[in-house]
PDB file of N, CA and C in Angstrom:
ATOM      1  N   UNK A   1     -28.991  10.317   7.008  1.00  0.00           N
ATOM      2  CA  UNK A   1     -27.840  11.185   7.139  1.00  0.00           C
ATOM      3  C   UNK A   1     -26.586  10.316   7.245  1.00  0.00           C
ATOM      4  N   UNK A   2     -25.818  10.377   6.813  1.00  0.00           N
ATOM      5  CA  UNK A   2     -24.324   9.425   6.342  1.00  0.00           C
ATOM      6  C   UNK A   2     -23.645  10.082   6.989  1.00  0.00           C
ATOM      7  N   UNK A   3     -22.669   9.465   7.566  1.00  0.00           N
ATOM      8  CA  UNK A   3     -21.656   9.344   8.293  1.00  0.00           C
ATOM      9  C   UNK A   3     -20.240   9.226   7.365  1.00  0.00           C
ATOM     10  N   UNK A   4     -19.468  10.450   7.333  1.00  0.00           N
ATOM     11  CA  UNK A   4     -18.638  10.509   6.655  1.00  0.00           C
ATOM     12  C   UNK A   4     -17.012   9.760   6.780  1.00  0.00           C
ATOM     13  N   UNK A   5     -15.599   9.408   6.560  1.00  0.00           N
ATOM     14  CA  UNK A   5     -14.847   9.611   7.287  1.00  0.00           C
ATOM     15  C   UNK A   5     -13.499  10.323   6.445  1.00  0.00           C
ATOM     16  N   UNK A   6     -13.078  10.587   7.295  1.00  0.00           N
ATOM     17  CA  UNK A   6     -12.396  11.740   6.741  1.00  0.00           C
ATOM     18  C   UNK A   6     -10.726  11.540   6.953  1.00  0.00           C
ATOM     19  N   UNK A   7      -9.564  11.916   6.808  1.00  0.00           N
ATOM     20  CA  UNK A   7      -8.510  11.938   6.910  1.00  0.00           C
ATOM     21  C   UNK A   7      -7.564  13.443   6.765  1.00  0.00           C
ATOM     22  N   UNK A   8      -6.710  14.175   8.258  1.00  0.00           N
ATOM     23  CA  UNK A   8      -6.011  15.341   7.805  1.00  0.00           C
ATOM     24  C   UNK A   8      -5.168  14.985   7.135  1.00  0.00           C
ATOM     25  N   UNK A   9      -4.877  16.109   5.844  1.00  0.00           N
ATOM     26  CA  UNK A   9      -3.655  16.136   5.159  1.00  0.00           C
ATOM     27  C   UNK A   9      -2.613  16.821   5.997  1.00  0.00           C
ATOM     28  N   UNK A  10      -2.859  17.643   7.399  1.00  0.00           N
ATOM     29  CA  UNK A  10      -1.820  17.925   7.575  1.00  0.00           C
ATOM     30  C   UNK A  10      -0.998  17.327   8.842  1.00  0.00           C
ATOM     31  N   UNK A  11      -2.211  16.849   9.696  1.00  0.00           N
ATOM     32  CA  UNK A  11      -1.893  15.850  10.847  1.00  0.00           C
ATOM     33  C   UNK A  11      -2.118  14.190  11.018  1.00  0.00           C
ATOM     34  N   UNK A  12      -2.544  13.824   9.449  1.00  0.00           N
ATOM     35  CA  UNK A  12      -3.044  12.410   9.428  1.00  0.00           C
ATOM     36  C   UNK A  12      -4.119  11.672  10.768  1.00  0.00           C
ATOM     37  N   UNK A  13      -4.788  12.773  10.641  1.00  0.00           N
ATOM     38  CA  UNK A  13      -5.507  12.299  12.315  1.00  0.00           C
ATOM     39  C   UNK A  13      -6.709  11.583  10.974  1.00  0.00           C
ATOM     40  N   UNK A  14      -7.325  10.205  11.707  1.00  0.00           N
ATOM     41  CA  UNK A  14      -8.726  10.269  10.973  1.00  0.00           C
ATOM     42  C   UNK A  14      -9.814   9.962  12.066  1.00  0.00           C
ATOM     43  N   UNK A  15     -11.086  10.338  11.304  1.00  0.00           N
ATOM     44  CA  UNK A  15     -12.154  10.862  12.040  1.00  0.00           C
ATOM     45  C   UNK A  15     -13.560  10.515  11.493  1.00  0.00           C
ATOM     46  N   UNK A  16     -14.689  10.549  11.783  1.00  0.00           N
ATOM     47  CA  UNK A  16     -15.795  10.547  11.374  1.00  0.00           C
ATOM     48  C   UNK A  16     -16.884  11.451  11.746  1.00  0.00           C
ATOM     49  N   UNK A  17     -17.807  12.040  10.367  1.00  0.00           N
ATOM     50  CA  UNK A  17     -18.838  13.221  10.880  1.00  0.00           C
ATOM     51  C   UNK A  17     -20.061  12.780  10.534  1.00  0.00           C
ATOM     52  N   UNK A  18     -20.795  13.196  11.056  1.00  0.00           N
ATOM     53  CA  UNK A  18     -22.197  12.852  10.734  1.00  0.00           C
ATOM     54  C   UNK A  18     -22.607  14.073   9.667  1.00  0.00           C
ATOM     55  N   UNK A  19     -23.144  14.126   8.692  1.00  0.00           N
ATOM     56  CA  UNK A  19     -22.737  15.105   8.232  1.00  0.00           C
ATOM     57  C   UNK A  19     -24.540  15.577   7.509  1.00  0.00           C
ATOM     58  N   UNK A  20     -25.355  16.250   7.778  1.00  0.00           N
ATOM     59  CA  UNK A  20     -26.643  16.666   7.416  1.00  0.00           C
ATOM     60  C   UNK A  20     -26.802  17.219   6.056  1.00  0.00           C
ATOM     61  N   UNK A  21     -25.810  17.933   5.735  1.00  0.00           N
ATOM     62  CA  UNK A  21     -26.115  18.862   4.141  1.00  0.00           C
ATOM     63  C   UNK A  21     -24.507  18.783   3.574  1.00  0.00           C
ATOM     64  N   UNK A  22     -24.313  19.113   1.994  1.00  0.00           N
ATOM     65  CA  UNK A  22     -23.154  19.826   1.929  1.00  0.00           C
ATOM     66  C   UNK A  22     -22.398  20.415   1.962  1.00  0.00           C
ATOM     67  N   UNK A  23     -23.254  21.831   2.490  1.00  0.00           N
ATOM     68  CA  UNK A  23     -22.904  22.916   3.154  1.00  0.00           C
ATOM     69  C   UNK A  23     -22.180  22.691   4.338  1.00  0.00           C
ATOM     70  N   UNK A  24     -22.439  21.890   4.936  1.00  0.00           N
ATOM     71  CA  UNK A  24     -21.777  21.720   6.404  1.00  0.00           C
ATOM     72  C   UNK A  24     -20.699  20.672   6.245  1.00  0.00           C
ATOM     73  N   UNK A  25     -20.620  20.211   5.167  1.00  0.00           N
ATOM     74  CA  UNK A  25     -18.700  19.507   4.800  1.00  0.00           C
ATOM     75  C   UNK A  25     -17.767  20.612   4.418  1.00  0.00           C
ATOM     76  N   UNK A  26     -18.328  21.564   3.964  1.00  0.00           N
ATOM     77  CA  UNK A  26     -17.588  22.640   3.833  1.00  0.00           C
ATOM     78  C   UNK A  26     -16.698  23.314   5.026  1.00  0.00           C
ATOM     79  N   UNK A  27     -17.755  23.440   6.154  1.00  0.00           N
ATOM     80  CA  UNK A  27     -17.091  23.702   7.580  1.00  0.00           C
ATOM     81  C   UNK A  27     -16.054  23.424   8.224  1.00  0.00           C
ATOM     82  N   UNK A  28     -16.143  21.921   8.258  1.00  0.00           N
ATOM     83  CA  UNK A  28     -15.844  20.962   8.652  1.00  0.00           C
ATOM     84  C   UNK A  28     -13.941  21.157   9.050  1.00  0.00           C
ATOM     85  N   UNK A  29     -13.599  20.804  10.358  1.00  0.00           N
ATOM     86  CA  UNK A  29     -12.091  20.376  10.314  1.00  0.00           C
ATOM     87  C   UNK A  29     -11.544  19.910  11.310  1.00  0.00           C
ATOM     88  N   UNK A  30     -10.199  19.658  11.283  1.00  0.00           N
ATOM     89  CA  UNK A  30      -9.324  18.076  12.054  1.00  0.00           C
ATOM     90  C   UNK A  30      -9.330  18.722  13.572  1.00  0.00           C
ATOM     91  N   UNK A  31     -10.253  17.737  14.031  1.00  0.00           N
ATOM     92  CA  UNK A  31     -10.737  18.148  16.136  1.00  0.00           C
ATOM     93  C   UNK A  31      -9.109  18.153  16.371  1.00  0.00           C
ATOM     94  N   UNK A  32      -8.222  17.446  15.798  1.00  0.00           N
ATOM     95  CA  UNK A  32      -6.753  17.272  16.597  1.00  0.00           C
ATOM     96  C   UNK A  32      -6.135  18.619  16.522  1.00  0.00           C
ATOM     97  N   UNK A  33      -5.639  18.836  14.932  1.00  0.00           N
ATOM     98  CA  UNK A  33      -5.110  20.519  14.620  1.00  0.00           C
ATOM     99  C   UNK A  33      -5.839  21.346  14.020  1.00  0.00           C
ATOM    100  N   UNK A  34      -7.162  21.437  13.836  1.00  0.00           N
ATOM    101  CA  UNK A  34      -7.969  21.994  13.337  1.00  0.00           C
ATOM    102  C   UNK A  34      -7.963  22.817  12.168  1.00  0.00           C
ATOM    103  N   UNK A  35      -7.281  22.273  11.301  1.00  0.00           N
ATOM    104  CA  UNK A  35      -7.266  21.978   9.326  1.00  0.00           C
ATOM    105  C   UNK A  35      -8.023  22.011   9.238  1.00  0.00           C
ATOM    106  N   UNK A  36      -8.465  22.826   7.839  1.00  0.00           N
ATOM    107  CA  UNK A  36      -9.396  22.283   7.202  1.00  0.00           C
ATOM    108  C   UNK A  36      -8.836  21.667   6.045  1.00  0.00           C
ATOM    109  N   UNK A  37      -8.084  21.000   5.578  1.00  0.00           N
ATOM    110  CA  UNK A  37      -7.097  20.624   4.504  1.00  0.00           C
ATOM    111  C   UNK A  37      -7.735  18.666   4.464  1.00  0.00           C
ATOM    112  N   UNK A  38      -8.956  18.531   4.426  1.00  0.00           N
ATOM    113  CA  UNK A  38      -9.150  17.200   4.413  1.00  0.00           C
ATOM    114  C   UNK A  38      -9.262  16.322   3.554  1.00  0.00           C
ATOM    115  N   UNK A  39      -9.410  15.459   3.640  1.00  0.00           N
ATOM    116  CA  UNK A  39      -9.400  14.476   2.293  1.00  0.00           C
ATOM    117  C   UNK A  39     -10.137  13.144   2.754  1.00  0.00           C
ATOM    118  N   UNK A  40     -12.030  12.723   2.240  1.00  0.00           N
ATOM    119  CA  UNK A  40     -12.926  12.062   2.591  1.00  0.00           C
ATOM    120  C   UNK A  40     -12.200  10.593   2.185  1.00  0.00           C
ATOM    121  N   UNK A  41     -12.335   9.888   3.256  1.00  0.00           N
ATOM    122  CA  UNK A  41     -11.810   8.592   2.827  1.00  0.00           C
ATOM    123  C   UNK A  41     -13.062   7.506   2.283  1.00  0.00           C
ATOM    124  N   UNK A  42     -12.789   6.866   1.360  1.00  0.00           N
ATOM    125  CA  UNK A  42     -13.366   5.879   1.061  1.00  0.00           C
ATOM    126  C   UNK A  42     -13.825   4.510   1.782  1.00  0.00           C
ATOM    127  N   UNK A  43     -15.405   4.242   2.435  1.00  0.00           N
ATOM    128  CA  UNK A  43     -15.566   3.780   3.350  1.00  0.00           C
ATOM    129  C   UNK A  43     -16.833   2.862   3.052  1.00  0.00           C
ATOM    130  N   UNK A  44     -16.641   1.698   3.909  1.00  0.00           N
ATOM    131  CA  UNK A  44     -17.996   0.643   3.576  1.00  0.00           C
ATOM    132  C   UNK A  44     -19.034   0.831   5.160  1.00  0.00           C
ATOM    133  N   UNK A  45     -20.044   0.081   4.356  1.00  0.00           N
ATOM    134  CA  UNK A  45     -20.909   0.128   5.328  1.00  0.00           C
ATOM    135  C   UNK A  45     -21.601  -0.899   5.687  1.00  0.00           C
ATOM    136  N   UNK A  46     -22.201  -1.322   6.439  1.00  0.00           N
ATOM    137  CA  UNK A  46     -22.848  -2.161   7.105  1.00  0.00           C
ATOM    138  C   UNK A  46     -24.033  -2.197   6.805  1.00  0.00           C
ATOM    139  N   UNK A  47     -25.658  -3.777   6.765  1.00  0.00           N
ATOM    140  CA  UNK A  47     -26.285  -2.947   6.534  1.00  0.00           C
ATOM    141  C   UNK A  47     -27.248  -4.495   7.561  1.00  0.00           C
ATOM    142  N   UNK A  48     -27.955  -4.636   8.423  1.00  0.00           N
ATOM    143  CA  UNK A  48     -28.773  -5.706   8.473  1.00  0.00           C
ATOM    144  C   UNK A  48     -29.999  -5.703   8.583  1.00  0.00           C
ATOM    145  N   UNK A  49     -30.737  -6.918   8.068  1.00  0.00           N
ATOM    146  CA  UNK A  49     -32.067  -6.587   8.279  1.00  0.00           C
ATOM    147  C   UNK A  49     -32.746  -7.218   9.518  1.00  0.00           C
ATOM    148  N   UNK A  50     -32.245  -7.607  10.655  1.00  0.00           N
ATOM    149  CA  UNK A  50     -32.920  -8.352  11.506  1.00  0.00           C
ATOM    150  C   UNK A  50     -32.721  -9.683  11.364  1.00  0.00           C
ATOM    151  N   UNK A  51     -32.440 -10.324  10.337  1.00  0.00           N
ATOM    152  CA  UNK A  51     -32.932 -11.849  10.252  1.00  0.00           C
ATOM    153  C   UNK A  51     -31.290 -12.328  10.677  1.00  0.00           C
ATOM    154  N   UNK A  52     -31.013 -13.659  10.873  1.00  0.00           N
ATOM    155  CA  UNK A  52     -30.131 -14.550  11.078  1.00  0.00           C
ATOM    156  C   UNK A  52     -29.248 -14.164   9.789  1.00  0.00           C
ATOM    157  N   UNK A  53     -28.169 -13.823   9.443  1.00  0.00           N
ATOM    158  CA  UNK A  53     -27.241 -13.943   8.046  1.00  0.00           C
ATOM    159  C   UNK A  53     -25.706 -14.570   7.900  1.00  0.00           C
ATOM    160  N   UNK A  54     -25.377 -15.139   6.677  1.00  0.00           N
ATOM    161  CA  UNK A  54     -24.251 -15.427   7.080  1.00  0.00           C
ATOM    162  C   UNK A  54     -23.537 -14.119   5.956  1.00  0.00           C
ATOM    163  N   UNK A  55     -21.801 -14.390   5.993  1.00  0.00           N
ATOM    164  CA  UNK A  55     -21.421 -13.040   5.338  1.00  0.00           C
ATOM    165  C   UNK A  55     -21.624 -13.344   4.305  1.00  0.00           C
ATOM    166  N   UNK A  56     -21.793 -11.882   3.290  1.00  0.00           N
ATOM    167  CA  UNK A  56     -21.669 -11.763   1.929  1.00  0.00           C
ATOM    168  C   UNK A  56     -20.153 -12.801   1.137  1.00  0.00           C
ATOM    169  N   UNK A  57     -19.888 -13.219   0.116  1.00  0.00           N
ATOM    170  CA  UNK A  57     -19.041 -14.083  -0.272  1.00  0.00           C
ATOM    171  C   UNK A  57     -18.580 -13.150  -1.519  1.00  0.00           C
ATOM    172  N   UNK A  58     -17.776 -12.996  -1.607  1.00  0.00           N
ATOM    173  CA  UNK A  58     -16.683 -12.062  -2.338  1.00  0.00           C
ATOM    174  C   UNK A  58     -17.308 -12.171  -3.850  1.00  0.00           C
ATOM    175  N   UNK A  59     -17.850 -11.175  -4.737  1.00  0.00           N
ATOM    176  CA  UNK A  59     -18.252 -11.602  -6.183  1.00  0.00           C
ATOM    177  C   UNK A  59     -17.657 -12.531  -6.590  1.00  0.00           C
ATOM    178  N   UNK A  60     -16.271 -13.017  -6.457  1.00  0.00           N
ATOM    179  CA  UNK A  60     -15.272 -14.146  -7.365  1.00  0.00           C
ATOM    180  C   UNK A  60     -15.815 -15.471  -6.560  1.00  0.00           C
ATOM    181  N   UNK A  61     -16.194 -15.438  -5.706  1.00  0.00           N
ATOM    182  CA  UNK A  61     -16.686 -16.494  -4.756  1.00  0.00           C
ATOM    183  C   UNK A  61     -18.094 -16.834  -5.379  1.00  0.00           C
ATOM    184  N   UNK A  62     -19.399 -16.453  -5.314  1.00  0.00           N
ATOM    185  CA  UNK A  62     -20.819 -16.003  -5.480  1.00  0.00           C
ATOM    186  C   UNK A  62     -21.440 -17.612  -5.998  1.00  0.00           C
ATOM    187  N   UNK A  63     -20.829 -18.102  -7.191  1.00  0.00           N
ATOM    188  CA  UNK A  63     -21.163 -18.899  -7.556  1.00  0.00           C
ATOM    189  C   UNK A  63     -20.239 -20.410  -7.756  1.00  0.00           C
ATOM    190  N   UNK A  64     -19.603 -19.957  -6.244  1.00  0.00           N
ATOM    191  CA  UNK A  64     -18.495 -21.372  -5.909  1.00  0.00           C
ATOM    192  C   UNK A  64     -18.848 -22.305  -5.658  1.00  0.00           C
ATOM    193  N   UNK A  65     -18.869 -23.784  -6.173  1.00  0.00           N
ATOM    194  CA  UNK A  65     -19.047 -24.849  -5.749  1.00  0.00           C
ATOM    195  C   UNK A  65     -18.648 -25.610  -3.735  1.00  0.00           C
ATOM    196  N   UNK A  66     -17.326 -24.554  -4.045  1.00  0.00           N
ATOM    197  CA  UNK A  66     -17.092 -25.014  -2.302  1.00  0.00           C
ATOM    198  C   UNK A  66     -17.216 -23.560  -1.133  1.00  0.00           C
ATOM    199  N   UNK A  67     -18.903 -22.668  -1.625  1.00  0.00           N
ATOM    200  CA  UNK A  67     -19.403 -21.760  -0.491  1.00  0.00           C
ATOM    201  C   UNK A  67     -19.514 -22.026   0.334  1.00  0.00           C
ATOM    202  N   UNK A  68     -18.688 -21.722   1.638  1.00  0.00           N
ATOM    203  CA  UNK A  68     -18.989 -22.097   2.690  1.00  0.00           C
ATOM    204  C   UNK A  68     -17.515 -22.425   3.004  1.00  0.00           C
ATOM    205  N   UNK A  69     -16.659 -23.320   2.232  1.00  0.00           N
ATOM    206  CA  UNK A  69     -15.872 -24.083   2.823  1.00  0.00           C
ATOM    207  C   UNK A  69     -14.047 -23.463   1.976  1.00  0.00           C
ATOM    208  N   UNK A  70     -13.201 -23.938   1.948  1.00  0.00           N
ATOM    209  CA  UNK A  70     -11.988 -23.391   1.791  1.00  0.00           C
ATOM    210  C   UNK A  70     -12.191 -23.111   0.287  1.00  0.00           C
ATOM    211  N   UNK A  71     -11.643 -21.450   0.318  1.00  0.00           N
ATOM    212  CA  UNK A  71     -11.876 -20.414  -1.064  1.00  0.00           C
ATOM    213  C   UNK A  71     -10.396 -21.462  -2.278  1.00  0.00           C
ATOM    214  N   UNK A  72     -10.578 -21.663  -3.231  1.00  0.00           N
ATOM    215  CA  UNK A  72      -9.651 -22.277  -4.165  1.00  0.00           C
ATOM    216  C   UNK A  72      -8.939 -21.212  -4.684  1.00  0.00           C
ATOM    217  N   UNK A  73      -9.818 -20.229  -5.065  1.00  0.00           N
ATOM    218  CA  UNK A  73      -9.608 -18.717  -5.853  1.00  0.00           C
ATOM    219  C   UNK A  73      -8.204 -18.198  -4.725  1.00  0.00           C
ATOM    220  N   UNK A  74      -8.303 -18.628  -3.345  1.00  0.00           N
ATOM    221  CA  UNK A  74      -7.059 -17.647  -2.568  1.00  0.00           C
ATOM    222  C   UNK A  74      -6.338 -18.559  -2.009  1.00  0.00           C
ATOM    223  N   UNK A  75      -5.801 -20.062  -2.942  1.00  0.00           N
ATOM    224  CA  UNK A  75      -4.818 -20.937  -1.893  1.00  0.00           C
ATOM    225  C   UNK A  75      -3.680 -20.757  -2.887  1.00  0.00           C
TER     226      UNK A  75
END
């Protein structure tokens, strides 16, 4: 079940729902002024598996000679 987040168009409040079906985004509105006038924001996620990791390295990075150490691509 995904965790949505959301933004009012009419109070700019933002928020997050847990959200079970589609039916129930339909419902859905701003806990601050209670709109339903929303607009789902575009959102990343997290994901680990247990083990030790270091971070993901930017696709333009992936196959850098200096991984790990100062990006060339952003000086």
């Amino acid at each position: 079940m995904p965790i949505y987040e959301y933004r009012c168009l009419k109070c700019r409040h933002e928020f997050g729902r847990l959200v079970r079906s589609a039916g129930e985004e339909q419902t859905l509105a701003c806990p601050r002024c209670g709109k339903k006038d929303l607009e789902k924001k575009l959102s990343v996620f997290a994901a680990r598996d247990g083990a030790t990791s270091k971070p993901a390295l930017p696709p333009s990075c992936a196959g850098c000679r200096n991984a790990g150490g100062p990006c060339p691509m952003r000086q």
